[in-house]
C-alpha atoms as a PDB file:
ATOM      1  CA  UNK A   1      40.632  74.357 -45.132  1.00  0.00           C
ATOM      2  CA  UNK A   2      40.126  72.645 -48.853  1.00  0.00           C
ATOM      3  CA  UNK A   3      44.631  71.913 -47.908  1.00  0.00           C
ATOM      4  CA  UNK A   4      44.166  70.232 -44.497  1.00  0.00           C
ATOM      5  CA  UNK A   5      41.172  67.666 -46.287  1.00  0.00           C
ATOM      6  CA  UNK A   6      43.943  67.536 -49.244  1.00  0.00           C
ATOM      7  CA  UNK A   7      46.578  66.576 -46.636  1.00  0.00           C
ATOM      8  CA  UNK A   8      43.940  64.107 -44.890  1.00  0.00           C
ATOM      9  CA  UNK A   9      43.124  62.311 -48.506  1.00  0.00           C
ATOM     10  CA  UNK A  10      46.719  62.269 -49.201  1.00  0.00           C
ATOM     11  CA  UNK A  11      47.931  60.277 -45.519  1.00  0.00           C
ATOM     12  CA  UNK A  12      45.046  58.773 -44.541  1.00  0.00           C
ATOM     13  CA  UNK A  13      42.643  57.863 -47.884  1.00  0.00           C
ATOM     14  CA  UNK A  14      42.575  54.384 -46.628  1.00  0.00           C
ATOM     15  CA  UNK A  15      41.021  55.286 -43.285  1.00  0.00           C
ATOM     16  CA  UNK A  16      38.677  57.833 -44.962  1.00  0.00           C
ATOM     17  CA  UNK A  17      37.316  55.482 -47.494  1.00  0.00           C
ATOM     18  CA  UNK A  18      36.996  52.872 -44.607  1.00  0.00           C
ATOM     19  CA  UNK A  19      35.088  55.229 -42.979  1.00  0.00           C
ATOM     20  CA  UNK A  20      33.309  56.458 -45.459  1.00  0.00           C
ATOM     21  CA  UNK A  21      32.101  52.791 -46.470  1.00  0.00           C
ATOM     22  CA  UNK A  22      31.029  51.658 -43.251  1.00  0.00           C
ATOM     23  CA  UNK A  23      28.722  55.045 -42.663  1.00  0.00           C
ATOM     24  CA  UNK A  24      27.168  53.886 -46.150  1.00  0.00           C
ATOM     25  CA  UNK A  25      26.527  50.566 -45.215  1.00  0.00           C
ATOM     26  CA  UNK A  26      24.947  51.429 -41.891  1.00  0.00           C
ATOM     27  CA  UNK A  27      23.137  54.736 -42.036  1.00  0.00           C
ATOM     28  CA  UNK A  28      20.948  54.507 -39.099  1.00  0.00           C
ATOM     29  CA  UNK A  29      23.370  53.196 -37.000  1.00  0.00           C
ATOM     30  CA  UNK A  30      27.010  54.212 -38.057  1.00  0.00           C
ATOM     31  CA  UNK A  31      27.542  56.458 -34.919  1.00  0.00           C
ATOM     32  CA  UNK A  32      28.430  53.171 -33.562  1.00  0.00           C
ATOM     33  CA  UNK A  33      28.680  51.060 -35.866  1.00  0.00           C
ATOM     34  CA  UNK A  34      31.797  53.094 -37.220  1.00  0.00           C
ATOM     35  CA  UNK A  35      33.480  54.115 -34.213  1.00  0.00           C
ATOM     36  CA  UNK A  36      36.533  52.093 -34.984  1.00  0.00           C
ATOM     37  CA  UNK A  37      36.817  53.330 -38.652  1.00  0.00           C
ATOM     38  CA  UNK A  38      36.657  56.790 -36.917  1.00  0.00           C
ATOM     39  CA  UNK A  39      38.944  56.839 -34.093  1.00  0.00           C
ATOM     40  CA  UNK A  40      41.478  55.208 -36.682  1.00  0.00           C
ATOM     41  CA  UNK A  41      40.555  58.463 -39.520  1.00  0.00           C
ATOM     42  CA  UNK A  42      41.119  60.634 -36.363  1.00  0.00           C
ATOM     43  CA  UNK A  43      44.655  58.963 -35.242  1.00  0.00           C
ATOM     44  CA  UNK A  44      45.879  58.894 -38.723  1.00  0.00           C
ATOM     45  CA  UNK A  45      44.891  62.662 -38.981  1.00  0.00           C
ATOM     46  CA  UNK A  46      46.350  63.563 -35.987  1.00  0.00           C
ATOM     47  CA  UNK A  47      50.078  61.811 -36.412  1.00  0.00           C
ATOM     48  CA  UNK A  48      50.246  62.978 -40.180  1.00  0.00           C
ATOM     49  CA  UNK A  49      47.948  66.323 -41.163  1.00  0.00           C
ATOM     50  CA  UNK A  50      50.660  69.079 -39.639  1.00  0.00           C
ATOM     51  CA  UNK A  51      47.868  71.153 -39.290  1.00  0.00           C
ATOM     52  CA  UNK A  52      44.998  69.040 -37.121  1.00  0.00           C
ATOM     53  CA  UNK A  53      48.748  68.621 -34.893  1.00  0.00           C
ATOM     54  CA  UNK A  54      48.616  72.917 -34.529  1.00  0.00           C
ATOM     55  CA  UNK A  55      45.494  73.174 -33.836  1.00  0.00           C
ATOM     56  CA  UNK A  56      45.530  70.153 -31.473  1.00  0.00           C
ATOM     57  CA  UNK A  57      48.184  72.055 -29.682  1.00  0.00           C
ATOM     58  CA  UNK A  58      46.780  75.491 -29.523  1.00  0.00           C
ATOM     59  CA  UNK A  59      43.087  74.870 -29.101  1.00  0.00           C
ATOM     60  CA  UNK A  60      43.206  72.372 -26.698  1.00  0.00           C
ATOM     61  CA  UNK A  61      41.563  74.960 -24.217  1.00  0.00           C
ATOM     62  CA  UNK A  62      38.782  75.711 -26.403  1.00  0.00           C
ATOM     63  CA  UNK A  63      37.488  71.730 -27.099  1.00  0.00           C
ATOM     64  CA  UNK A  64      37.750  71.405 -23.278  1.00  0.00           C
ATOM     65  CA  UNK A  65      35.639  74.363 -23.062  1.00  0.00           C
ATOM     66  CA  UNK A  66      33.261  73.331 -25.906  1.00  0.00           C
ATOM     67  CA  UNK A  67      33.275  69.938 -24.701  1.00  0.00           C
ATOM     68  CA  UNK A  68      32.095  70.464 -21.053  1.00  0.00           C
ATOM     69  CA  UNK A  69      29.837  72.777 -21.886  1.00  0.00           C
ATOM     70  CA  UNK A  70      28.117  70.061 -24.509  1.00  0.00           C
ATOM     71  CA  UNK A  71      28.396  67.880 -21.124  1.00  0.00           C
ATOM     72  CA  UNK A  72      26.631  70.391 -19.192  1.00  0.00           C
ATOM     73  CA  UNK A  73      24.083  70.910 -21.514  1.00  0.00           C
ATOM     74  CA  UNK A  74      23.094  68.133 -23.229  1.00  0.00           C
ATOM     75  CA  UNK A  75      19.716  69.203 -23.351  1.00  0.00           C
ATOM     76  CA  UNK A  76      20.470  72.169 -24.563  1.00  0.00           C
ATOM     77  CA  UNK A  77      23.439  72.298 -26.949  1.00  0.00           C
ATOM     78  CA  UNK A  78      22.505  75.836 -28.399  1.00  0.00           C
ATOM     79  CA  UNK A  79      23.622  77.134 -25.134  1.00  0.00           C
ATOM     80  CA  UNK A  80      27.267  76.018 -26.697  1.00  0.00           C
ATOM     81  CA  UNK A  81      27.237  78.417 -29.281  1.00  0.00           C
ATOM     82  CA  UNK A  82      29.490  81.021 -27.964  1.00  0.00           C
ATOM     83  CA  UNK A  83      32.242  78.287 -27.192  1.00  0.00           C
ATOM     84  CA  UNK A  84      31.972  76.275 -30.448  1.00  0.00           C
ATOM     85  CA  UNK A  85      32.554  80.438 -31.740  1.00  0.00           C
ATOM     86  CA  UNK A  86      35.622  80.119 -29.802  1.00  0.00           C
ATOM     87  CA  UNK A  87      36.491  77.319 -30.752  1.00  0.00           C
ATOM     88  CA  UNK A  88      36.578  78.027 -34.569  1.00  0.00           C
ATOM     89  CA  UNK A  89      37.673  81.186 -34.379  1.00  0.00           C
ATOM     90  CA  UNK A  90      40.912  79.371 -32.731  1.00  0.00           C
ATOM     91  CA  UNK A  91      41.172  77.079 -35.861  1.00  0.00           C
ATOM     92  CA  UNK A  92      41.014  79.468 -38.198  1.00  0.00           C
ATOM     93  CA  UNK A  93      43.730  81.614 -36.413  1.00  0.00           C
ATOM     94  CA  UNK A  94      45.981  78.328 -36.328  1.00  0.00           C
ATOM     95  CA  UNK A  95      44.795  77.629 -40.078  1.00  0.00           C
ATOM     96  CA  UNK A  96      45.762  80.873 -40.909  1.00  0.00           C
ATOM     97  CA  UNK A  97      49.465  81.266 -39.319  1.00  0.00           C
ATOM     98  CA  UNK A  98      50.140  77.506 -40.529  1.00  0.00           C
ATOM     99  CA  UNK A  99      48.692  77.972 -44.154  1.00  0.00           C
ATOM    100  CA  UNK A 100      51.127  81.257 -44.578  1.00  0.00           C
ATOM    101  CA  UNK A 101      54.350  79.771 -42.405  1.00  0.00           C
ATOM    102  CA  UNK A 102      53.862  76.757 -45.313  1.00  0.00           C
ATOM    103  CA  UNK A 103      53.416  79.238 -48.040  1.00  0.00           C
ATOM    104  CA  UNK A 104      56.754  80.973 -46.878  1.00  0.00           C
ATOM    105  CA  UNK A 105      58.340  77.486 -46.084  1.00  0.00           C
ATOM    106  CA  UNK A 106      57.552  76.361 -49.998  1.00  0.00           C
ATOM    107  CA  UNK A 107      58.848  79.754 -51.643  1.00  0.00           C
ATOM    108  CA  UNK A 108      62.120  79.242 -49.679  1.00  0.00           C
ATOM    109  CA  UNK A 109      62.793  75.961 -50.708  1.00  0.00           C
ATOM    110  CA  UNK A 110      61.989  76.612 -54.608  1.00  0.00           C
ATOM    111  CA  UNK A 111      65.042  75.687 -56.975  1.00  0.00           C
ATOM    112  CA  UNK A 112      66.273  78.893 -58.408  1.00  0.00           C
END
């Protein structure tokens, strides 16, 4: 994981540091306060951090599943525990094959 944040830093360190600012300057009310700062983090993410794309792709299923059943449950989020499982096991699988199909990608394109 410590590469995708690396990738984040490296595409989107404006938006983080925006971010990052405005939770700082409004701690008891950033969840909204910030929502613009984050939505543009989680855009910039998204088009540039290869891996967020893979696991946007692959997991899809599993933040619907997560997400409906924090819906359903709001009351209760604990009863989300086996999807949010799920739903990191899923990113760590698409970590994983991304991480190594880089590491292979890099060794082949290394000046002999």
């Amino acid at each position: 994981m410590d590469q995708t944040l690396d990738e984040v830093v490296k595409h989107c360190g404006l938006q983080l540091g925006l971010y990052q600012s405005c939770i700082e300057r409004n701690p008891e009310t950033w969840e909204t306060d910030c929502l613009q700062q984050r939505q543009d983090l989680t855009k910039c993410s998204e088009d540039n951090v290869g891996s967020l794309k893979e696991v946007r792709l692959k997991c899809a299923y599993a933040v619907q599943d997560y997400e409906a059943c924090l819906t359903s449950n709001q009351s209760e989020p604990e009863k989300c525990i086996a999807t949010l499982r799920e739903l990191y096991e899923c990113t760590q699988k698409v970590h994983d094959v991304w991480s190594a199909r880089q590491s292979t990608t890099e060794e082949n394109t290394k000046p002999e």
